[in-house]
Every structure is written in structure tokens, then in C-alpha cells.
PDB file of N, CA and C in Angstrom:
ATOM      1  N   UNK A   1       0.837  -1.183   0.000  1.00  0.00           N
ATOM      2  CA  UNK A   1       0.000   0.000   0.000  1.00  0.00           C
ATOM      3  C   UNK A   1       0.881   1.245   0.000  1.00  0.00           C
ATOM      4  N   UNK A   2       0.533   2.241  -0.884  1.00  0.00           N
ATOM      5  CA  UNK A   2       0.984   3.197  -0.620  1.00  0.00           C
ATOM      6  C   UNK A   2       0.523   4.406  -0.156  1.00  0.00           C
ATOM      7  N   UNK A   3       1.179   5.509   0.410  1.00  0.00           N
ATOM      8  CA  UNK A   3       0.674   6.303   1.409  1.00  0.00           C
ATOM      9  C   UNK A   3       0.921   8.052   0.941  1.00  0.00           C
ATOM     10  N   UNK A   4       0.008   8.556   0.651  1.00  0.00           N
ATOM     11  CA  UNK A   4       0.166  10.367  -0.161  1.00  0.00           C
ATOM     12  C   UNK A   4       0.063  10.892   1.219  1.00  0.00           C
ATOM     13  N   UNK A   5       1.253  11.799   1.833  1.00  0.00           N
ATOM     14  CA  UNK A   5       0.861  13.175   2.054  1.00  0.00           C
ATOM     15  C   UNK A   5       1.044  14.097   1.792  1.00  0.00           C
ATOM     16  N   UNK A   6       0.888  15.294   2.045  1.00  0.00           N
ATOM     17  CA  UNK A   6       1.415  16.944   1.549  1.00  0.00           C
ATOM     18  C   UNK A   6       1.604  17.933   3.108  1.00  0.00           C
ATOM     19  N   UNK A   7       2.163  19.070   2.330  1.00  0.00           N
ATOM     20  CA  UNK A   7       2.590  19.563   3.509  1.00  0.00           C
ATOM     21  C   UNK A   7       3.327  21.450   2.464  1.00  0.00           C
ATOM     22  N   UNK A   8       2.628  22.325   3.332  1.00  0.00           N
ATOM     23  CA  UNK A   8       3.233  23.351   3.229  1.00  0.00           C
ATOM     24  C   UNK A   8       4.059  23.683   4.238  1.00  0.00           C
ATOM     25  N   UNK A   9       4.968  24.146   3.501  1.00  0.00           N
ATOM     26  CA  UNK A   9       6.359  24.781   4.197  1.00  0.00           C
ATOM     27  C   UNK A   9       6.096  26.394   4.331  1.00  0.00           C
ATOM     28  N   UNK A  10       7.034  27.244   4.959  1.00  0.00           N
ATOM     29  CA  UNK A  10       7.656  28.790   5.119  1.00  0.00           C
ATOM     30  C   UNK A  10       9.265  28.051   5.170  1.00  0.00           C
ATOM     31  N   UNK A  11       9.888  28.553   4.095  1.00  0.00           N
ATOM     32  CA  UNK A  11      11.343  27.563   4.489  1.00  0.00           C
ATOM     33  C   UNK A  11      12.030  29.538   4.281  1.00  0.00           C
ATOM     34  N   UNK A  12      12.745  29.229   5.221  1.00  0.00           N
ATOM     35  CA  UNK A  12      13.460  31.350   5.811  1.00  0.00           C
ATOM     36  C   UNK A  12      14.883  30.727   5.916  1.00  0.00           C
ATOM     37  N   UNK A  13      15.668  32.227   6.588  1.00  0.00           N
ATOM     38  CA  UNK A  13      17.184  31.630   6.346  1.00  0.00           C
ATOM     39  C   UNK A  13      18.282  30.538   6.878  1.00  0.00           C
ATOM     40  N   UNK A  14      16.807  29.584   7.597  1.00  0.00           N
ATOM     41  CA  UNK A  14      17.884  28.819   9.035  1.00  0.00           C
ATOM     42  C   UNK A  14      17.252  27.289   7.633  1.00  0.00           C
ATOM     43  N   UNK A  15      17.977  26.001   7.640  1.00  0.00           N
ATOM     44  CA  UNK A  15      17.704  24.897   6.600  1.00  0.00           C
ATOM     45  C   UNK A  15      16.483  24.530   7.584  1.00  0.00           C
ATOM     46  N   UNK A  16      15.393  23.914   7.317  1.00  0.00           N
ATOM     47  CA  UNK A  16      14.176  23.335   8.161  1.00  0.00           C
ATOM     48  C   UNK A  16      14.256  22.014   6.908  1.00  0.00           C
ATOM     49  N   UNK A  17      13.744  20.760   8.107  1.00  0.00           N
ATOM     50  CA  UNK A  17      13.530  19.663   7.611  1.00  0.00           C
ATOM     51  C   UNK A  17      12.416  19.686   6.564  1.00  0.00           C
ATOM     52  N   UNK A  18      12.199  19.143   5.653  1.00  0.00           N
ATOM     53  CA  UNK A  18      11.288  19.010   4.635  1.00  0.00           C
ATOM     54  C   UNK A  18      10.252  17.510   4.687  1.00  0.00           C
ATOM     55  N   UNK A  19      11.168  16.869   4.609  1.00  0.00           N
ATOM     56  CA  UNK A  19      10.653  15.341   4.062  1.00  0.00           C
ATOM     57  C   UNK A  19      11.516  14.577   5.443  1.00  0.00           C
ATOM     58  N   UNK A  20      10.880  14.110   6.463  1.00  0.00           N
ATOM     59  CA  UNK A  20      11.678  13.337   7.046  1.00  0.00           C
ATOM     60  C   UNK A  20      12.118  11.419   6.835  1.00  0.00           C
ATOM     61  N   UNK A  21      13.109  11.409   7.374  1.00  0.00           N
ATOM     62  CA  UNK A  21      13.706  10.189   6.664  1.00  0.00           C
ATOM     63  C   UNK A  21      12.400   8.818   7.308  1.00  0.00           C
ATOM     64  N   UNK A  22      12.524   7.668   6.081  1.00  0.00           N
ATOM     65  CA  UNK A  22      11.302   6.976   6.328  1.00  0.00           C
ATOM     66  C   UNK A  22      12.236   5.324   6.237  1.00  0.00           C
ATOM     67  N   UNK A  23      11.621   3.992   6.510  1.00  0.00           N
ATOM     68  CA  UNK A  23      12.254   3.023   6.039  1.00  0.00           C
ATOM     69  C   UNK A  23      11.982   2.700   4.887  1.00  0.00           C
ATOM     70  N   UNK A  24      11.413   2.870   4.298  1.00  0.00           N
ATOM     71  CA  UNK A  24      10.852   2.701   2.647  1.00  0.00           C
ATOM     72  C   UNK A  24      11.270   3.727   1.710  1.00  0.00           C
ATOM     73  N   UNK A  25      11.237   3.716   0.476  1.00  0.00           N
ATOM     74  CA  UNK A  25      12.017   4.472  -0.405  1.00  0.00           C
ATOM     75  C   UNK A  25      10.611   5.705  -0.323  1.00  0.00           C
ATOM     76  N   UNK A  26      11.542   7.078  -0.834  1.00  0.00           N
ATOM     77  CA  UNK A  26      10.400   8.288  -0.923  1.00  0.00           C
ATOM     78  C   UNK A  26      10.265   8.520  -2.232  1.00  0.00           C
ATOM     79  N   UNK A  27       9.303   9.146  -2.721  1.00  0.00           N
ATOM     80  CA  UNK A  27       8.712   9.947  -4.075  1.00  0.00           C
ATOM     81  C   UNK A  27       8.797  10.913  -4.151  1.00  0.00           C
ATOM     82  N   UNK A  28       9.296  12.529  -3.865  1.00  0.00           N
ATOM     83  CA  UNK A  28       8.795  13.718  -3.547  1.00  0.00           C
ATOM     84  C   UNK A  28       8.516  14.333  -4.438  1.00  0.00           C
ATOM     85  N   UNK A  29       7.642  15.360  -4.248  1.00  0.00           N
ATOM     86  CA  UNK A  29       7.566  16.165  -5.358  1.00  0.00           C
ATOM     87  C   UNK A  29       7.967  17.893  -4.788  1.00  0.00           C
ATOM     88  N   UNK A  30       8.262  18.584  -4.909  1.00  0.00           N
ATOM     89  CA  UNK A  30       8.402  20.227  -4.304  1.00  0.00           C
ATOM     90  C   UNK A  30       8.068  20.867  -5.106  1.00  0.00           C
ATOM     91  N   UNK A  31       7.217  22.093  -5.046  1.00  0.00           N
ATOM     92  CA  UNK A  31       6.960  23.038  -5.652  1.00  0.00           C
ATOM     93  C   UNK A  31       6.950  24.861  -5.256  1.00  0.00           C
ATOM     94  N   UNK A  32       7.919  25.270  -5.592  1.00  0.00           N
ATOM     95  CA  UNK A  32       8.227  26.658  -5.077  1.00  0.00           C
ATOM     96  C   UNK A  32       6.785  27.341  -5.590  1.00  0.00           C
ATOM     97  N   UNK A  33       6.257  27.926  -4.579  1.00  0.00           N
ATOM     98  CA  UNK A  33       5.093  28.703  -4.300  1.00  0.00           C
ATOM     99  C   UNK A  33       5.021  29.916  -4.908  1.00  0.00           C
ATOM    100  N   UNK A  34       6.219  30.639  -4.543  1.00  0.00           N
ATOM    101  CA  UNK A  34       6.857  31.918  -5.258  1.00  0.00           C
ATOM    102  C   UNK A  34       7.293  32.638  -6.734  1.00  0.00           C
ATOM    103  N   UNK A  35       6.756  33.504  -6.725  1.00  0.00           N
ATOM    104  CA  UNK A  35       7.018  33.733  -8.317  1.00  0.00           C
ATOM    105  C   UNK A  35       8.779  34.031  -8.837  1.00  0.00           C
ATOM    106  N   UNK A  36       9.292  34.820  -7.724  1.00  0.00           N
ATOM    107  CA  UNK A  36      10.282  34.945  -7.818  1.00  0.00           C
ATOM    108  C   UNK A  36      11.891  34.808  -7.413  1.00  0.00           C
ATOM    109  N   UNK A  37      11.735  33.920  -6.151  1.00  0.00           N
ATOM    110  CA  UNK A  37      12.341  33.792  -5.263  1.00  0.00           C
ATOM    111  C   UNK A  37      12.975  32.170  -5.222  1.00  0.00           C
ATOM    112  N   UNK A  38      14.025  31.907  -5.371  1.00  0.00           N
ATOM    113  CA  UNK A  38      14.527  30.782  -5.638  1.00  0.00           C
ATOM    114  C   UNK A  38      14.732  29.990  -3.918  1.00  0.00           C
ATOM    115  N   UNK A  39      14.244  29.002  -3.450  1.00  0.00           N
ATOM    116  CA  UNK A  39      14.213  28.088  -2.780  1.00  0.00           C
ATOM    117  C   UNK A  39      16.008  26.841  -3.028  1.00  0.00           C
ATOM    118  N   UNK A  40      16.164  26.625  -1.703  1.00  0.00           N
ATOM    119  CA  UNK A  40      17.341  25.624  -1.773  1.00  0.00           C
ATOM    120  C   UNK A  40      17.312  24.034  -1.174  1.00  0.00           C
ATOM    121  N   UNK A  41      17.856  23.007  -1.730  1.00  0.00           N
ATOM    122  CA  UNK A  41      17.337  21.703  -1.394  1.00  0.00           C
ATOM    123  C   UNK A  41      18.717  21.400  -0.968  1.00  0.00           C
ATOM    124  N   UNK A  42      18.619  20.336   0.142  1.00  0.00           N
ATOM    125  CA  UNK A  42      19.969  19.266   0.215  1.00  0.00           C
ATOM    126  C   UNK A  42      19.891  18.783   1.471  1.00  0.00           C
ATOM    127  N   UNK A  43      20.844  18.485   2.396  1.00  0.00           N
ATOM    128  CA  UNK A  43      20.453  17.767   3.217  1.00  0.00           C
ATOM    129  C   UNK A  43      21.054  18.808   4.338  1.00  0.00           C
ATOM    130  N   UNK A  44      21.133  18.363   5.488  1.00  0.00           N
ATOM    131  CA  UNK A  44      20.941  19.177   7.013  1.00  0.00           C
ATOM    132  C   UNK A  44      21.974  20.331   7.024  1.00  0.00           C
ATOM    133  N   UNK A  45      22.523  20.579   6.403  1.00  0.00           N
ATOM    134  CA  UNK A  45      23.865  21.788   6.462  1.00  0.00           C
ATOM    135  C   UNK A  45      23.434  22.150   4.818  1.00  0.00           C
ATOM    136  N   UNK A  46      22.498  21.979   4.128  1.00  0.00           N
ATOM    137  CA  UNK A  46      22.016  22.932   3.078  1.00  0.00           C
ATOM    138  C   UNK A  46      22.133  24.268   3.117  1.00  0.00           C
ATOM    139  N   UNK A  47      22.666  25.345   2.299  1.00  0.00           N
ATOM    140  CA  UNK A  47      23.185  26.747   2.215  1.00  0.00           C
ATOM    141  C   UNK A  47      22.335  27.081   0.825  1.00  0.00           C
ATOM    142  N   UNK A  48      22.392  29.058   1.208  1.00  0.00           N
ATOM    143  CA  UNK A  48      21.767  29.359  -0.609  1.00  0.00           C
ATOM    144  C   UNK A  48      23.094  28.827  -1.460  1.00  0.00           C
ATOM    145  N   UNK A  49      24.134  28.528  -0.732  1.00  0.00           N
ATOM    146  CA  UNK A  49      25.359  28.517  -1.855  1.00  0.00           C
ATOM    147  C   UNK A  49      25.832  27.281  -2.124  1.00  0.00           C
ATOM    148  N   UNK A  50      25.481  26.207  -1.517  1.00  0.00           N
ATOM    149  CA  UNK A  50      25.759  24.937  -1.518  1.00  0.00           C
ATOM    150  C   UNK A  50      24.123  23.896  -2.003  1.00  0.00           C
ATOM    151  N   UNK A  51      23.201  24.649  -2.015  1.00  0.00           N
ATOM    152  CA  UNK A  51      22.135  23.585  -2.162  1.00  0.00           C
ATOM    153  C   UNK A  51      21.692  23.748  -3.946  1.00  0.00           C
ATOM    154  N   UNK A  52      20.783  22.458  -4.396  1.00  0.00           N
ATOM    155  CA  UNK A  52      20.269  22.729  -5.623  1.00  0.00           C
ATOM    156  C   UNK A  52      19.003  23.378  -5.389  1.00  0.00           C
ATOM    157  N   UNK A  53      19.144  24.207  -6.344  1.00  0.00           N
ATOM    158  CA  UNK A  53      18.030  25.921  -5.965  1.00  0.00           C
ATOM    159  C   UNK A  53      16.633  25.377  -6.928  1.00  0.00           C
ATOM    160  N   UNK A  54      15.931  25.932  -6.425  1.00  0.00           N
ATOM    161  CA  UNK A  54      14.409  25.538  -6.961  1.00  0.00           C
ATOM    162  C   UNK A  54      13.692  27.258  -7.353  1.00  0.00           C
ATOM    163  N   UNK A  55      13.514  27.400  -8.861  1.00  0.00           N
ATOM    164  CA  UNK A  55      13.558  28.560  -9.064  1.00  0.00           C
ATOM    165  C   UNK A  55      11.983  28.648  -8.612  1.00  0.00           C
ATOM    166  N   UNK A  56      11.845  30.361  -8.438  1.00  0.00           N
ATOM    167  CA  UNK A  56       9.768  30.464  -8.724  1.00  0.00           C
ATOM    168  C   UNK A  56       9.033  29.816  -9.358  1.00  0.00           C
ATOM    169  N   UNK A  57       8.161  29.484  -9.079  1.00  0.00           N
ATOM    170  CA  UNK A  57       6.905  28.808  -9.347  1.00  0.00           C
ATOM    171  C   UNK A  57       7.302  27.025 -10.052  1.00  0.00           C
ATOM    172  N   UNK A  58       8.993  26.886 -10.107  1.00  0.00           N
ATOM    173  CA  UNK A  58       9.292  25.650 -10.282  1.00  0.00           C
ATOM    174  C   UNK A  58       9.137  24.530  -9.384  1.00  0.00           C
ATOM    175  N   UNK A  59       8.581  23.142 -10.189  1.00  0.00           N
ATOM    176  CA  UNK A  59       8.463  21.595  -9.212  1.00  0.00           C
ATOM    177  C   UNK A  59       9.414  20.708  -9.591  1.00  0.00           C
ATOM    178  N   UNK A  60      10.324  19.928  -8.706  1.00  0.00           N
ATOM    179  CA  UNK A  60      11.212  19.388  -8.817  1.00  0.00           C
ATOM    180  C   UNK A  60      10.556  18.003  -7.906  1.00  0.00           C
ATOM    181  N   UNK A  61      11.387  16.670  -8.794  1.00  0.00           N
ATOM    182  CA  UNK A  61      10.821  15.420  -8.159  1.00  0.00           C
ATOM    183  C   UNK A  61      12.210  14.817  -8.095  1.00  0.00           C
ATOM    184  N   UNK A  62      12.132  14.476  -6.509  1.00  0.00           N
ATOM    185  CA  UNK A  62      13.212  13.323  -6.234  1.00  0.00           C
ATOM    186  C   UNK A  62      12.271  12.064  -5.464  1.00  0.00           C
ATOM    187  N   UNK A  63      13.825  11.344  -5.411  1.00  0.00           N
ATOM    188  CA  UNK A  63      13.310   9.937  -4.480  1.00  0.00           C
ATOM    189  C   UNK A  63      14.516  10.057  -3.735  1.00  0.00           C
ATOM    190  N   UNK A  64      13.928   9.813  -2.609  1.00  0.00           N
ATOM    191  CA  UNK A  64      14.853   9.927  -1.365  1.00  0.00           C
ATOM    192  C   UNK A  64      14.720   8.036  -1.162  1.00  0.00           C
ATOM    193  N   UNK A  65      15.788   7.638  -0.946  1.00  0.00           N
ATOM    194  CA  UNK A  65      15.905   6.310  -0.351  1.00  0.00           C
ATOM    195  C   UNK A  65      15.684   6.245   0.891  1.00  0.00           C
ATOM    196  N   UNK A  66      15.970   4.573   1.737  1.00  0.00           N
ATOM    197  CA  UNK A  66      15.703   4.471   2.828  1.00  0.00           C
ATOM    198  C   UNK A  66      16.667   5.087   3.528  1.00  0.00           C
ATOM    199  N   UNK A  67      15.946   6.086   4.969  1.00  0.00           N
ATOM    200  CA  UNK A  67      16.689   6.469   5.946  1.00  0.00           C
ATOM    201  C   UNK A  67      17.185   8.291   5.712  1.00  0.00           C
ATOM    202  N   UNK A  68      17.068   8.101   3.886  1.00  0.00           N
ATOM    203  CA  UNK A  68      17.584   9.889   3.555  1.00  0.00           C
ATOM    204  C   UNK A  68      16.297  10.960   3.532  1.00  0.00           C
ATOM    205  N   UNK A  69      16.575  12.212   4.038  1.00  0.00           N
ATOM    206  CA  UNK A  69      16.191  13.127   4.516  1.00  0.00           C
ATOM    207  C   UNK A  69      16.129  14.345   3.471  1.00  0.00           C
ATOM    208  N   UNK A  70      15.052  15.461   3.615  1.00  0.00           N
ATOM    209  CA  UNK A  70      15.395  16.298   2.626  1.00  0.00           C
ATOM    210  C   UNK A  70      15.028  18.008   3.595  1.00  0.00           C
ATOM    211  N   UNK A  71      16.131  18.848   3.414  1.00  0.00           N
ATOM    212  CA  UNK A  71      15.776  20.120   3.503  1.00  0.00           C
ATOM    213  C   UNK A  71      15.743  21.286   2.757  1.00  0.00           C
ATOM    214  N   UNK A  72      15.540  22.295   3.557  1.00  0.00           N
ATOM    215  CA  UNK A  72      15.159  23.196   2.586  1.00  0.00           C
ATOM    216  C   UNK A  72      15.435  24.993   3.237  1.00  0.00           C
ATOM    217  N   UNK A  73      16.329  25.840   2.582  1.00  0.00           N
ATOM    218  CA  UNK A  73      16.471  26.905   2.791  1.00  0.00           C
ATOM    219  C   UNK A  73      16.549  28.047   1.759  1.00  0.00           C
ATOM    220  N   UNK A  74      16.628  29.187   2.075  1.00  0.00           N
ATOM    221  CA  UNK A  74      15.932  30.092   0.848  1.00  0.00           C
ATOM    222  C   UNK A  74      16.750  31.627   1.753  1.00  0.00           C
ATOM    223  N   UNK A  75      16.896  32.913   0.681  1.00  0.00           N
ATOM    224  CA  UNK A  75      17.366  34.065   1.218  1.00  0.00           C
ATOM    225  C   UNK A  75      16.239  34.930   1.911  1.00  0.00           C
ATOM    226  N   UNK A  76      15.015  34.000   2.205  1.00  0.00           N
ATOM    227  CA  UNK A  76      13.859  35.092   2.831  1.00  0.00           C
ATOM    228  C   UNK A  76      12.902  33.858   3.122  1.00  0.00           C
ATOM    229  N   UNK A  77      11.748  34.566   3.444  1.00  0.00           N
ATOM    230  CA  UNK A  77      10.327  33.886   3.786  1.00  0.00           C
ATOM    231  C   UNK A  77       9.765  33.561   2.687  1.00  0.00           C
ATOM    232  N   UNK A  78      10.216  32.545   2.528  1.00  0.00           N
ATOM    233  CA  UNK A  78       8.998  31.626   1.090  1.00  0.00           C
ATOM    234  C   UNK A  78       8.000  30.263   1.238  1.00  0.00           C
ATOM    235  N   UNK A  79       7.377  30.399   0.652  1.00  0.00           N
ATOM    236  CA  UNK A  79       6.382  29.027   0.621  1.00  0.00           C
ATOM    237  C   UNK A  79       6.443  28.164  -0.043  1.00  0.00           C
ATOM    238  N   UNK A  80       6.484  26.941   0.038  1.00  0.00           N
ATOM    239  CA  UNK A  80       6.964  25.769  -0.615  1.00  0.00           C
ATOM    240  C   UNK A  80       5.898  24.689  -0.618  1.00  0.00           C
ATOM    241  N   UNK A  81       5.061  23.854  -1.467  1.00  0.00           N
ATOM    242  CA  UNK A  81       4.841  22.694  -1.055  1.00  0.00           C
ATOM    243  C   UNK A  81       5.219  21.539  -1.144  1.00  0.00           C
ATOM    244  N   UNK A  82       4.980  20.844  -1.098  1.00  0.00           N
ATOM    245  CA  UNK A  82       5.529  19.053  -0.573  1.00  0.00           C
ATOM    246  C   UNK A  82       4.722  17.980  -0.504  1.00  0.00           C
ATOM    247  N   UNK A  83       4.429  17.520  -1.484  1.00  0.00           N
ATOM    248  CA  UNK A  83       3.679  16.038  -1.536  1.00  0.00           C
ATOM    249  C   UNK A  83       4.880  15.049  -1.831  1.00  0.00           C
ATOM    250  N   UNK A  84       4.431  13.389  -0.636  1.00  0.00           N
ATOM    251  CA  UNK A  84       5.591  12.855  -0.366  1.00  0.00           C
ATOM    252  C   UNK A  84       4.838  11.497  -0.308  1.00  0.00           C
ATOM    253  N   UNK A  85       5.396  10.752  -1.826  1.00  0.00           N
ATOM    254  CA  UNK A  85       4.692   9.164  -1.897  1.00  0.00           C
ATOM    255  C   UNK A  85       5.311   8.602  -1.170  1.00  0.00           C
ATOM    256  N   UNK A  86       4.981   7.252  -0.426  1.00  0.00           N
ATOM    257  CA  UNK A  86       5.681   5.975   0.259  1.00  0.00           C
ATOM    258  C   UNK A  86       5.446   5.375  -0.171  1.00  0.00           C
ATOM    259  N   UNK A  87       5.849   4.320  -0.745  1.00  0.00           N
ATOM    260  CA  UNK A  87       5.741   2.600  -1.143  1.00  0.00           C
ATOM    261  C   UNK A  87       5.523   1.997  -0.076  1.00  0.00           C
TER     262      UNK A  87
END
């Protein structure tokens, strides 16, 4: 069985967890909320200068494996959402 949830974010200048780590492989999907404001992905020490950036109004899909984690930081107050399949 598999399991959909979602989840809005405010991801600001400190990294906040996104997707927490699961035993089963993840699906994610992210979608920057913002028209103009580029969003940052990677894992717990994610930076605007070190992470892969998620431009405005762009959706990006990963799969996080078992146990991996996803965050998220940005140069201001932005909104993000997050729908996150489980197998």
C-alpha cells in the first residue's frame, strides 16, 4: 500500500527539515510557491550557496531512499509545497 501526504512549508534563512527520513524508499515532489524567489534543497547543512536551488513557481521530483532526509532553505520567507509518496 501506498501512502500520499502533503505539507506546506515557510522555508526562511535557518535549513528546516522538509521530508523526514522513512524506512521505505520516498517519491517527492516540491513546488516553489513563489514567483520569484529561488528556494534551496539538500540535506541538514544545506546553504543558498551549496544547495540545488528551486527557481519560482518551479516543481522538482526526487526519491529519497531508505533512511535519507530532505531540507530546505531560501534568502527570505517563502512558501513551498511538498507532496511525499511511500511505497
Amino acid at each position: 500500500m501506498m501512502t500520499l501526504t502533503t505539507a506546506q512549508y515557510t522555508v526562511g534563512t535557518a535549513a528546516i527539515q522538509i521530508v523526514p527520513p522513512d524506512d521505505m524508499p520516498q517519491r517527492v515532489t516540491i513546488h516553489n510557491n513563489e514567483s520569484a524567489q529561488q528556494v534551496f534543497l539538500g540535506n541538514a547543512s544545506v546553504g543558498t550557496a551549496t544547495g540545488v536551488h528551486l527557481d519560482g513557481k518551479e516543481e522538482r521530483q526526487i526519491t529519497l531512499n531508505p533512511g535519507e532526509s530532505l531540507f530546505a532553505v531560501s534568502g527570505g520567507s517563502y512558501s513551498i509545497s511538498v507532496m511525499i509518496q511511500t511505497q
